[in-house]
N, C-alpha and C. Protein backbone atom coordinates (compact mmCIF):
# COMPACT_ATOMS: atom_id res chain seq x y z
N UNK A 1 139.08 92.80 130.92
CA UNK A 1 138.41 94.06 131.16
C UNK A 1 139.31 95.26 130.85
N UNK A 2 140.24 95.06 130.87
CA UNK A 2 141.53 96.02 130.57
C UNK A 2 141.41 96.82 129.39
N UNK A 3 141.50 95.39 128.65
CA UNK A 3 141.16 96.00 126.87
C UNK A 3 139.98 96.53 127.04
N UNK A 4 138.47 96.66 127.28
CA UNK A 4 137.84 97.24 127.50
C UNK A 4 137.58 98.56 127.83
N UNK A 5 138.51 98.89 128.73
CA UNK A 5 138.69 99.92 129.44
C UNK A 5 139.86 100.62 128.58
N UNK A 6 140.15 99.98 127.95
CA UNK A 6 141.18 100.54 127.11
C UNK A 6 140.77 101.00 126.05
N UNK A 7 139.95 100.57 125.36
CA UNK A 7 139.54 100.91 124.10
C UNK A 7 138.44 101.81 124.39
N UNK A 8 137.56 101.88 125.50
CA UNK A 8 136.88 103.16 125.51
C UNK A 8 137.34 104.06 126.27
N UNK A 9 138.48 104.58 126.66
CA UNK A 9 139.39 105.60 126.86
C UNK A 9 139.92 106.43 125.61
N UNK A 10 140.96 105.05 124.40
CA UNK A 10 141.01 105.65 123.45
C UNK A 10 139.61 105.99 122.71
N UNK A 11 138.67 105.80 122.59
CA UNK A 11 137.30 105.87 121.86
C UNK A 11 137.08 107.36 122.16
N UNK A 12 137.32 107.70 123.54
CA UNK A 12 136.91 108.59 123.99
C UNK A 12 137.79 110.23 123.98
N UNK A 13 138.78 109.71 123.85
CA UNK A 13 139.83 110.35 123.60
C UNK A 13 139.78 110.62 122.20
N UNK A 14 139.57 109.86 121.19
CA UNK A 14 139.36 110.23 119.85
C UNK A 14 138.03 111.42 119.91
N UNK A 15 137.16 111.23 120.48
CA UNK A 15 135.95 111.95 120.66
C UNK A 15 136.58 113.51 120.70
N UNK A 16 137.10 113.67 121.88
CA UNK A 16 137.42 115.03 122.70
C UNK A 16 138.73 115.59 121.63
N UNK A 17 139.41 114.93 120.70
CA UNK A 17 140.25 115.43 119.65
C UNK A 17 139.38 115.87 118.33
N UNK A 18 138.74 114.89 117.96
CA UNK A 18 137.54 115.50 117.16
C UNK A 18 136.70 116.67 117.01
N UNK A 19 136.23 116.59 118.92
CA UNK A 19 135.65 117.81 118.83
C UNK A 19 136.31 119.24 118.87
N UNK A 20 137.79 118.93 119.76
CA UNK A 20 138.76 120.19 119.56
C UNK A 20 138.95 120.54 117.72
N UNK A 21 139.21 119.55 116.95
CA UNK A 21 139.91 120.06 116.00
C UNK A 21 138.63 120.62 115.20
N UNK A 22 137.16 120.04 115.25
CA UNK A 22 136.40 120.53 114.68
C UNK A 22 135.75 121.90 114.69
N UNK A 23 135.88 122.19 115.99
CA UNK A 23 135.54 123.56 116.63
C UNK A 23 136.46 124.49 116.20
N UNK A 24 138.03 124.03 115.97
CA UNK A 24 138.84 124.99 115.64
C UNK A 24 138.93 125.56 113.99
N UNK A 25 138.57 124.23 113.56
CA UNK A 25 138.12 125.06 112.03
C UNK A 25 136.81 125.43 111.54
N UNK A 26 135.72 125.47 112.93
CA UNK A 26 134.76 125.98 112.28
C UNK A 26 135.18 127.42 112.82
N UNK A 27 135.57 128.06 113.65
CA UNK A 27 136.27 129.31 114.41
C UNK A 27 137.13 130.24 112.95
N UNK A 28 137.95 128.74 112.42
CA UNK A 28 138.80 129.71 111.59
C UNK A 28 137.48 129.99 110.24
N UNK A 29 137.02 128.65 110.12
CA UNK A 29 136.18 128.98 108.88
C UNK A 29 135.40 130.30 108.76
N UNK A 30 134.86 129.86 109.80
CA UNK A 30 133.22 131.15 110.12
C UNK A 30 134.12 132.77 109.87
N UNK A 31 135.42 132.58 111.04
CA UNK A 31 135.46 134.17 110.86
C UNK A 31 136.45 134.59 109.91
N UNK A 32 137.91 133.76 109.18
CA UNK A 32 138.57 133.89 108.33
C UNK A 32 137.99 134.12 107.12
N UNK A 33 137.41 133.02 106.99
CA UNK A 33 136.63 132.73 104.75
C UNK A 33 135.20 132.91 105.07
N UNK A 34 134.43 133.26 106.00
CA UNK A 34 133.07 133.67 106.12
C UNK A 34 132.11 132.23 105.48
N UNK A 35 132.81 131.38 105.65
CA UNK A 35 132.17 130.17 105.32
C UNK A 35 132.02 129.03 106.57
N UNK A 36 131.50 128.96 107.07
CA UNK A 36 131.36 127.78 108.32
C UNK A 36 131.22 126.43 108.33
N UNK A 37 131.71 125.64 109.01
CA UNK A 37 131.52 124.23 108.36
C UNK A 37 129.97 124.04 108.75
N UNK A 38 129.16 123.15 107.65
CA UNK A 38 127.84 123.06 107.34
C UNK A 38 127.98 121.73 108.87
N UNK A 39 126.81 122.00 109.60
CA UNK A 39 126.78 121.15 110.87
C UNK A 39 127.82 120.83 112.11
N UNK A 40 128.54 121.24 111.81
CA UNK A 40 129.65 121.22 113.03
C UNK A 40 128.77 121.56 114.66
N UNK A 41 128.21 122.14 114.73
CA UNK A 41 127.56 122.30 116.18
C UNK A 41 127.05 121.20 116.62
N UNK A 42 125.99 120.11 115.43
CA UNK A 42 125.50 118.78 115.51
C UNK A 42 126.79 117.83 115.57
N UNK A 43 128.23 117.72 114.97
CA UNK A 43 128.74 116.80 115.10
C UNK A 43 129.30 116.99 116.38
N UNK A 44 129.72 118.26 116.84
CA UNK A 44 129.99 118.23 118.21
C UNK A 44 129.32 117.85 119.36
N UNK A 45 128.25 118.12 119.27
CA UNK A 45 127.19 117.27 120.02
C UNK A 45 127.11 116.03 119.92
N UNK A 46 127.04 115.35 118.89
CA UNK A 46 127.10 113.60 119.03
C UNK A 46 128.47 113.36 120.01
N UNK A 47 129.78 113.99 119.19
CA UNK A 47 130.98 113.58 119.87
C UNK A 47 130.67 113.59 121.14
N UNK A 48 130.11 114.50 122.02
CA UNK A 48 130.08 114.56 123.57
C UNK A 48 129.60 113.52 124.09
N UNK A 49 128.17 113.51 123.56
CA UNK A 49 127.60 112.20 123.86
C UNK A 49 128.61 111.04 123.90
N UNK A 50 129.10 110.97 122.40
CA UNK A 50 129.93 109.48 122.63
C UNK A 50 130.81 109.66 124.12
N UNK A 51 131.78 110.97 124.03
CA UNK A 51 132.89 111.05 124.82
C UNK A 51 132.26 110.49 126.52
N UNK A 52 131.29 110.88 127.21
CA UNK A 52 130.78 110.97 128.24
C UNK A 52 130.48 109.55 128.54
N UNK A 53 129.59 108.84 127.05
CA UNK A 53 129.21 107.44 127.36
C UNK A 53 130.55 106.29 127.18
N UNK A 54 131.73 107.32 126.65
CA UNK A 54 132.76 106.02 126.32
C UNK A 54 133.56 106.25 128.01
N UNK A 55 133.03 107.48 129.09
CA UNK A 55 134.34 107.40 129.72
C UNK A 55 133.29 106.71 131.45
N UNK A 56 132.37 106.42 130.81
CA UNK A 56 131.11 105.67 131.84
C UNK A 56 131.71 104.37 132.13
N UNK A 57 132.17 103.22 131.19
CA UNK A 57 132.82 102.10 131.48
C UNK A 57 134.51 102.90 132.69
N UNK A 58 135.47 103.63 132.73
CA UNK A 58 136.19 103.71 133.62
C UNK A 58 135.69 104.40 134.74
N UNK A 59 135.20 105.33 134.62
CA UNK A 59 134.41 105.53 135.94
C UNK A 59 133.57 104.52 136.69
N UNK A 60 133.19 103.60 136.00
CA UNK A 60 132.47 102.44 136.80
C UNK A 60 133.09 101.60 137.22
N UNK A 61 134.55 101.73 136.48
CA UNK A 61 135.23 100.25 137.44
C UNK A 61 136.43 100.70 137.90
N UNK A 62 136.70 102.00 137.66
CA UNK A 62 137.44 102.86 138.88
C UNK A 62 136.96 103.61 140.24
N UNK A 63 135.32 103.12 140.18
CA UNK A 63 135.16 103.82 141.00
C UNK A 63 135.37 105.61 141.14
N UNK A 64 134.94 105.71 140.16
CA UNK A 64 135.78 107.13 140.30
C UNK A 64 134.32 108.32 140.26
N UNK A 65 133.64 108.14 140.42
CA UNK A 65 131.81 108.88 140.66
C UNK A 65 132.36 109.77 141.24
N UNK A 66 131.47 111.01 140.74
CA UNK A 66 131.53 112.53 141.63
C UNK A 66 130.58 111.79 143.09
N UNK A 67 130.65 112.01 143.97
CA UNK A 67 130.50 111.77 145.30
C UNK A 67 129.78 113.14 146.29
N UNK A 68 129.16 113.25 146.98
CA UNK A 68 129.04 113.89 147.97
C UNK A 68 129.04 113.20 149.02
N UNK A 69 129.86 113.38 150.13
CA UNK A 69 130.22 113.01 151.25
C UNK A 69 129.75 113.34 152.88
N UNK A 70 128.48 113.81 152.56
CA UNK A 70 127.47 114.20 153.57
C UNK A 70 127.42 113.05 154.89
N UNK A 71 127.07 112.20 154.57
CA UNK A 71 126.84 111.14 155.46
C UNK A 71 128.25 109.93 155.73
N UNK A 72 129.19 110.12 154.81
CA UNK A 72 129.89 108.67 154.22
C UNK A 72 130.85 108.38 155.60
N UNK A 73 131.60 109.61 156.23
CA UNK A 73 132.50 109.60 157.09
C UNK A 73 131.62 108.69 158.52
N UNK A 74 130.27 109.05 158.56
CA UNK A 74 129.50 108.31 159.42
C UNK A 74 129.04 106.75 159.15
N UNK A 75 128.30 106.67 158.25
CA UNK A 75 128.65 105.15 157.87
C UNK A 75 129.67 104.35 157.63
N UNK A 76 130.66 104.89 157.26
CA UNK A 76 131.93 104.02 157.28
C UNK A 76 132.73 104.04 158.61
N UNK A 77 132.40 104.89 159.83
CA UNK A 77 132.61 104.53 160.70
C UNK A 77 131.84 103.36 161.90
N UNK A 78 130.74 103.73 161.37
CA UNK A 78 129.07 102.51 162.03
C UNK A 78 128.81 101.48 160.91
N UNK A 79 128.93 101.75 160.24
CA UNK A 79 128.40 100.63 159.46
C UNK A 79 129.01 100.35 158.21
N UNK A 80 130.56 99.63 158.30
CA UNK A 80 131.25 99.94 156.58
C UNK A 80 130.51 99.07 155.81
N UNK A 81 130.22 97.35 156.16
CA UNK A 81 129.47 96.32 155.72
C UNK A 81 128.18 97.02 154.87
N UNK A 82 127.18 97.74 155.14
CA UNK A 82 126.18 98.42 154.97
C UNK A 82 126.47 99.49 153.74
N UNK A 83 127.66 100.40 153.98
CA UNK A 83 128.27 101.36 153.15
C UNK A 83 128.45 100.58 151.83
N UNK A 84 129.42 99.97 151.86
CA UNK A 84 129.93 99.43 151.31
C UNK A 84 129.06 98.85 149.81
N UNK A 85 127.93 98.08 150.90
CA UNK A 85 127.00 97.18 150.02
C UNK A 85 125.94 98.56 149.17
N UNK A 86 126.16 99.29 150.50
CA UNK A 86 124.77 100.53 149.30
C UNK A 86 125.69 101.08 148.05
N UNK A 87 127.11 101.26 148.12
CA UNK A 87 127.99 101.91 147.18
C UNK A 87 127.65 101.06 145.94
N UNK A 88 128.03 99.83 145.90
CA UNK A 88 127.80 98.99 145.09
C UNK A 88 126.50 98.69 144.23
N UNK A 89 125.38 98.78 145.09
CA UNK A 89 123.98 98.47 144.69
C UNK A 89 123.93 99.90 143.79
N UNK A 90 124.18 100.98 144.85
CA UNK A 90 124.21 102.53 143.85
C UNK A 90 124.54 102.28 142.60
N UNK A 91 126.14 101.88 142.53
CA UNK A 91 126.51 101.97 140.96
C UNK A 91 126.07 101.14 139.92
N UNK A 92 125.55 99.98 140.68
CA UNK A 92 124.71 99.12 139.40
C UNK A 92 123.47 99.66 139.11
N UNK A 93 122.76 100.43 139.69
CA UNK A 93 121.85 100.84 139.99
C UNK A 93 121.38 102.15 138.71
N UNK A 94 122.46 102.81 139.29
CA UNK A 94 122.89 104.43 138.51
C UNK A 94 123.40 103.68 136.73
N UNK A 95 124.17 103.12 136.62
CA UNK A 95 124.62 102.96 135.17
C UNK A 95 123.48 102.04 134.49
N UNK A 96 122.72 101.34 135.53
CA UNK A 96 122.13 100.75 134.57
C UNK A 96 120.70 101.05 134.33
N UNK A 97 120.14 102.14 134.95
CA UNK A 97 118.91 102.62 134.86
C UNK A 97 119.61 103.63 133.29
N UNK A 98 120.74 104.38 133.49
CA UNK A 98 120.54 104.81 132.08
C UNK A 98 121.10 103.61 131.10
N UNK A 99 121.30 102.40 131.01
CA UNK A 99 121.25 101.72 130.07
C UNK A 99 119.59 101.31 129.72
N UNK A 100 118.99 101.14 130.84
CA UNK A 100 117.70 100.83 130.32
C UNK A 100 117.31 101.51 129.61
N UNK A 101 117.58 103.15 130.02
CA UNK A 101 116.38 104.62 129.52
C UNK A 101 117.07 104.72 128.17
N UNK A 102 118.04 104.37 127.49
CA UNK A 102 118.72 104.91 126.43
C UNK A 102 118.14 103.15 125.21
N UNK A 103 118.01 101.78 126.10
CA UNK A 103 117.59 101.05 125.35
C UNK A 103 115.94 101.30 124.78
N UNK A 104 114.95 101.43 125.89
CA UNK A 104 113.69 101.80 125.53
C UNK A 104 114.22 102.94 124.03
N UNK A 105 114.73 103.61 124.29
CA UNK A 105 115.01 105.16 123.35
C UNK A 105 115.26 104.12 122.19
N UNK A 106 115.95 103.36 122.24
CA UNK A 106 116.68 102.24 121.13
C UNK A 106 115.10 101.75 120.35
N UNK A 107 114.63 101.19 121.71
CA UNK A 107 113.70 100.79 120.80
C UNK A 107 112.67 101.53 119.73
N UNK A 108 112.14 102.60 120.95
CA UNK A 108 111.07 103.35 120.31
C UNK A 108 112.08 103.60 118.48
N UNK A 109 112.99 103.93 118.29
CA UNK A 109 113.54 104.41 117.03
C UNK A 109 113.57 103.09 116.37
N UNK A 110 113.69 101.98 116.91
CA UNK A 110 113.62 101.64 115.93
C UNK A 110 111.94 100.85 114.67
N UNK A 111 111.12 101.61 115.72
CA UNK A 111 109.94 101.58 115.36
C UNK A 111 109.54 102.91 114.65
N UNK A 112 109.97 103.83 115.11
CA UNK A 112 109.98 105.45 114.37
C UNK A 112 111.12 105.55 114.09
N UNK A 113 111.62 105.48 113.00
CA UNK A 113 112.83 105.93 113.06
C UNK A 113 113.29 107.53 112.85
N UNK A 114 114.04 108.09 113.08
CA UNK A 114 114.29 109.53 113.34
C UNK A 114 116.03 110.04 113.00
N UNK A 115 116.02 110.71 112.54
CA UNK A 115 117.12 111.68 112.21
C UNK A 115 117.86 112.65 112.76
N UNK A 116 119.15 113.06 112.81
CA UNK A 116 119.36 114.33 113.33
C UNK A 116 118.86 115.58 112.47
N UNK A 117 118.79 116.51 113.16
CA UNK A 117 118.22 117.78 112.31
C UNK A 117 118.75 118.34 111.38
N UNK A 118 120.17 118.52 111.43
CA UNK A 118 121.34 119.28 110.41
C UNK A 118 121.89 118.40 109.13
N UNK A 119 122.40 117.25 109.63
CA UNK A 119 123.11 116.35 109.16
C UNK A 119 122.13 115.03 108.69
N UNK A 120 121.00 114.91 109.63
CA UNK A 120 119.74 114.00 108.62
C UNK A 120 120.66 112.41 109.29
N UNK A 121 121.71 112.20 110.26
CA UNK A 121 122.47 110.96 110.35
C UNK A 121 121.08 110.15 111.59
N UNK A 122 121.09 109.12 110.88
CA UNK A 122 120.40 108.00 111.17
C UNK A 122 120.24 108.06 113.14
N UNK A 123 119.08 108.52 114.13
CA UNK A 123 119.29 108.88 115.16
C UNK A 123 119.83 107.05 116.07
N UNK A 124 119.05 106.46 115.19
CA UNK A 124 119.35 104.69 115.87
C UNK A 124 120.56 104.44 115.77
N UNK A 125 121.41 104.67 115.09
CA UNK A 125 123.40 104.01 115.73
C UNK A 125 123.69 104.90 116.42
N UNK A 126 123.02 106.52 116.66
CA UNK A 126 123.95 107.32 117.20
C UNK A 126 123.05 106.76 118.77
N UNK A 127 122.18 106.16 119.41
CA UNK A 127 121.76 106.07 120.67
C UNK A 127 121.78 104.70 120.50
N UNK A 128 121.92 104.12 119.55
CA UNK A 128 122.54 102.86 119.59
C UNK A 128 124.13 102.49 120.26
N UNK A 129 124.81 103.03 119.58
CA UNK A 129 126.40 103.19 119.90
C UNK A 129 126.27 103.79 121.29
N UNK A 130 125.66 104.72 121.89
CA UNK A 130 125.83 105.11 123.44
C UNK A 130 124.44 103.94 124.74
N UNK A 131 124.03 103.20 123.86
CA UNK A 131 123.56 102.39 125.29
C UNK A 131 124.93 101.35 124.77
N UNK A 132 124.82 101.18 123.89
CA UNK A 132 126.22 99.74 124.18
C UNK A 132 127.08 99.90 124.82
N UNK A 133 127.79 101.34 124.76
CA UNK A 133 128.59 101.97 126.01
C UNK A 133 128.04 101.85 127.46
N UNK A 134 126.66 102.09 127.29
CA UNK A 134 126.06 102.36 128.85
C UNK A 134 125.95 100.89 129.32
N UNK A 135 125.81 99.44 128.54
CA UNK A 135 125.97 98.62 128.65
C UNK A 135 127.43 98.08 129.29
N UNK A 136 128.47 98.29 128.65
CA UNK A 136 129.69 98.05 129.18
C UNK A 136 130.01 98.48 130.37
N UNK A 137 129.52 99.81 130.83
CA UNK A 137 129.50 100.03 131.95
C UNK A 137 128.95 99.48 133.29
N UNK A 138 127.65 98.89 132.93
CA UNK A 138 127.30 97.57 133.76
C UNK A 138 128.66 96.76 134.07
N UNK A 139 128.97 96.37 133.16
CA UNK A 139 129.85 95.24 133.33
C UNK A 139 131.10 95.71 133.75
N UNK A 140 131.41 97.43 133.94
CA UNK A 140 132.40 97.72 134.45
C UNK A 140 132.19 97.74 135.69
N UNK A 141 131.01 97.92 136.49
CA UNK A 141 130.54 98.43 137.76
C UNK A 141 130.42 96.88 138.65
N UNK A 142 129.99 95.83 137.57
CA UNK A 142 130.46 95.01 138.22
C UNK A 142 131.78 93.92 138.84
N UNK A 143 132.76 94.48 137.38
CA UNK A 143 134.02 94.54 137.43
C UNK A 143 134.52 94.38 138.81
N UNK A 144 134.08 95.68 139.22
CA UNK A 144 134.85 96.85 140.39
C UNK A 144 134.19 96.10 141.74
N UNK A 145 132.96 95.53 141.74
CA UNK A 145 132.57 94.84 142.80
C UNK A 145 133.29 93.47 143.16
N UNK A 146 133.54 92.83 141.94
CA UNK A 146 133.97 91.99 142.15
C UNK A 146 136.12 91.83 142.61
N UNK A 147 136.28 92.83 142.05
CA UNK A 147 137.73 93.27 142.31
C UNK A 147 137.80 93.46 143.48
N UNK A 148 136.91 95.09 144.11
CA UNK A 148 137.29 95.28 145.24
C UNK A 148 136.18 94.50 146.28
N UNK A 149 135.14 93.89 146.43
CA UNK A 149 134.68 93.34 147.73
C UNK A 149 133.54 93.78 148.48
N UNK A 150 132.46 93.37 148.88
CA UNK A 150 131.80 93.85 149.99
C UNK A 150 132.56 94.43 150.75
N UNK A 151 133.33 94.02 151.04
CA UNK A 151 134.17 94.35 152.47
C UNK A 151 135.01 95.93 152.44
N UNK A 152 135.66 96.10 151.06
CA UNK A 152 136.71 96.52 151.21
C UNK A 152 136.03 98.03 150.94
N UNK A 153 136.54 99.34 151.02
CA UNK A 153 136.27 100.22 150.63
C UNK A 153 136.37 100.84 148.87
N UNK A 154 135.17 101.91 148.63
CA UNK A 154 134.94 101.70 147.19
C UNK A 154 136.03 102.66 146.71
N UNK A 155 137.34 103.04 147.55
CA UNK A 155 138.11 104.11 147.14
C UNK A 155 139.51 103.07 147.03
N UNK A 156 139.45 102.33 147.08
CA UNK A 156 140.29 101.21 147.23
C UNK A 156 141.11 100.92 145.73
């Protein structure tokens, strides 16, 4: 799982360099040579996408979810067994409802198939390539269950 987690870190990390360096020469392009790079707003947009869906596998098996903590200090004092088990059910729950919603999307395209607007790039690998991510993330979320435990806490 390591390599996993490894390779969509760097994946993702390539993403967020991409989109820095691309932004910076459409900045110099547009206002230096009055020429702009043709689609750069669209490739930056895919990149995010990727970046967000490549950093879904470590957040799922780091545990590392934005959280609100309304109730948690109370259930983990009454009921950690209970906590514990809803944390878990949550995150399989949460990553894999958007693996479903992004596979249906998979499918419908590949019955219609569809394009981006600027660039015309094939819309099926680009929501293709982000449920397979949203996929791995399943398997990161269960990773993390199985690492850390019913028992144990999900900050663990």
């Amino acid at each position: 799982m390591t390599l996993i987690q490894k390779g969509t870190v760097v994946l993702g990390g390539f993403c967020l360099i991409a989109m820095a360096l691309i932004t910076c020469a459409e900045v110099v392009m547009r206002y230096a040579f009055s020429h702009p790079i043709f689609g750069a707003a669209e490739m930056v947009q895919i990149l995010l996408g990727f970046l967000v869906f490549a950093g879904m596998f470590a957040v799922a098996r780091e545990r590392s979810h934005v959280t609100v903590s309304l109730f948690e200090p109370f259930f983990r004092a009454h009921a950690p067994r209970l906590y514990h088990l809803t944390f878990n059910i949550m995150s399989v729950l949460g990553v894999g409802s958007i693996a479903v919603i992004l596979g249906w999307r998979v499918r419908d395209l590949m019955s219609y198939p569809e394009t981006t607007v600027v660039l015309r790039l094939p819309m099926l690998w680009i929501v293709g390539g982000m449920t397979a991510l949203a996929v791995l993330a399943i398997l990161g979320a269960f990773a993390a269950m199985r690492r850390h435990g019913a028992s144990q806490s999900p900050d663990a």
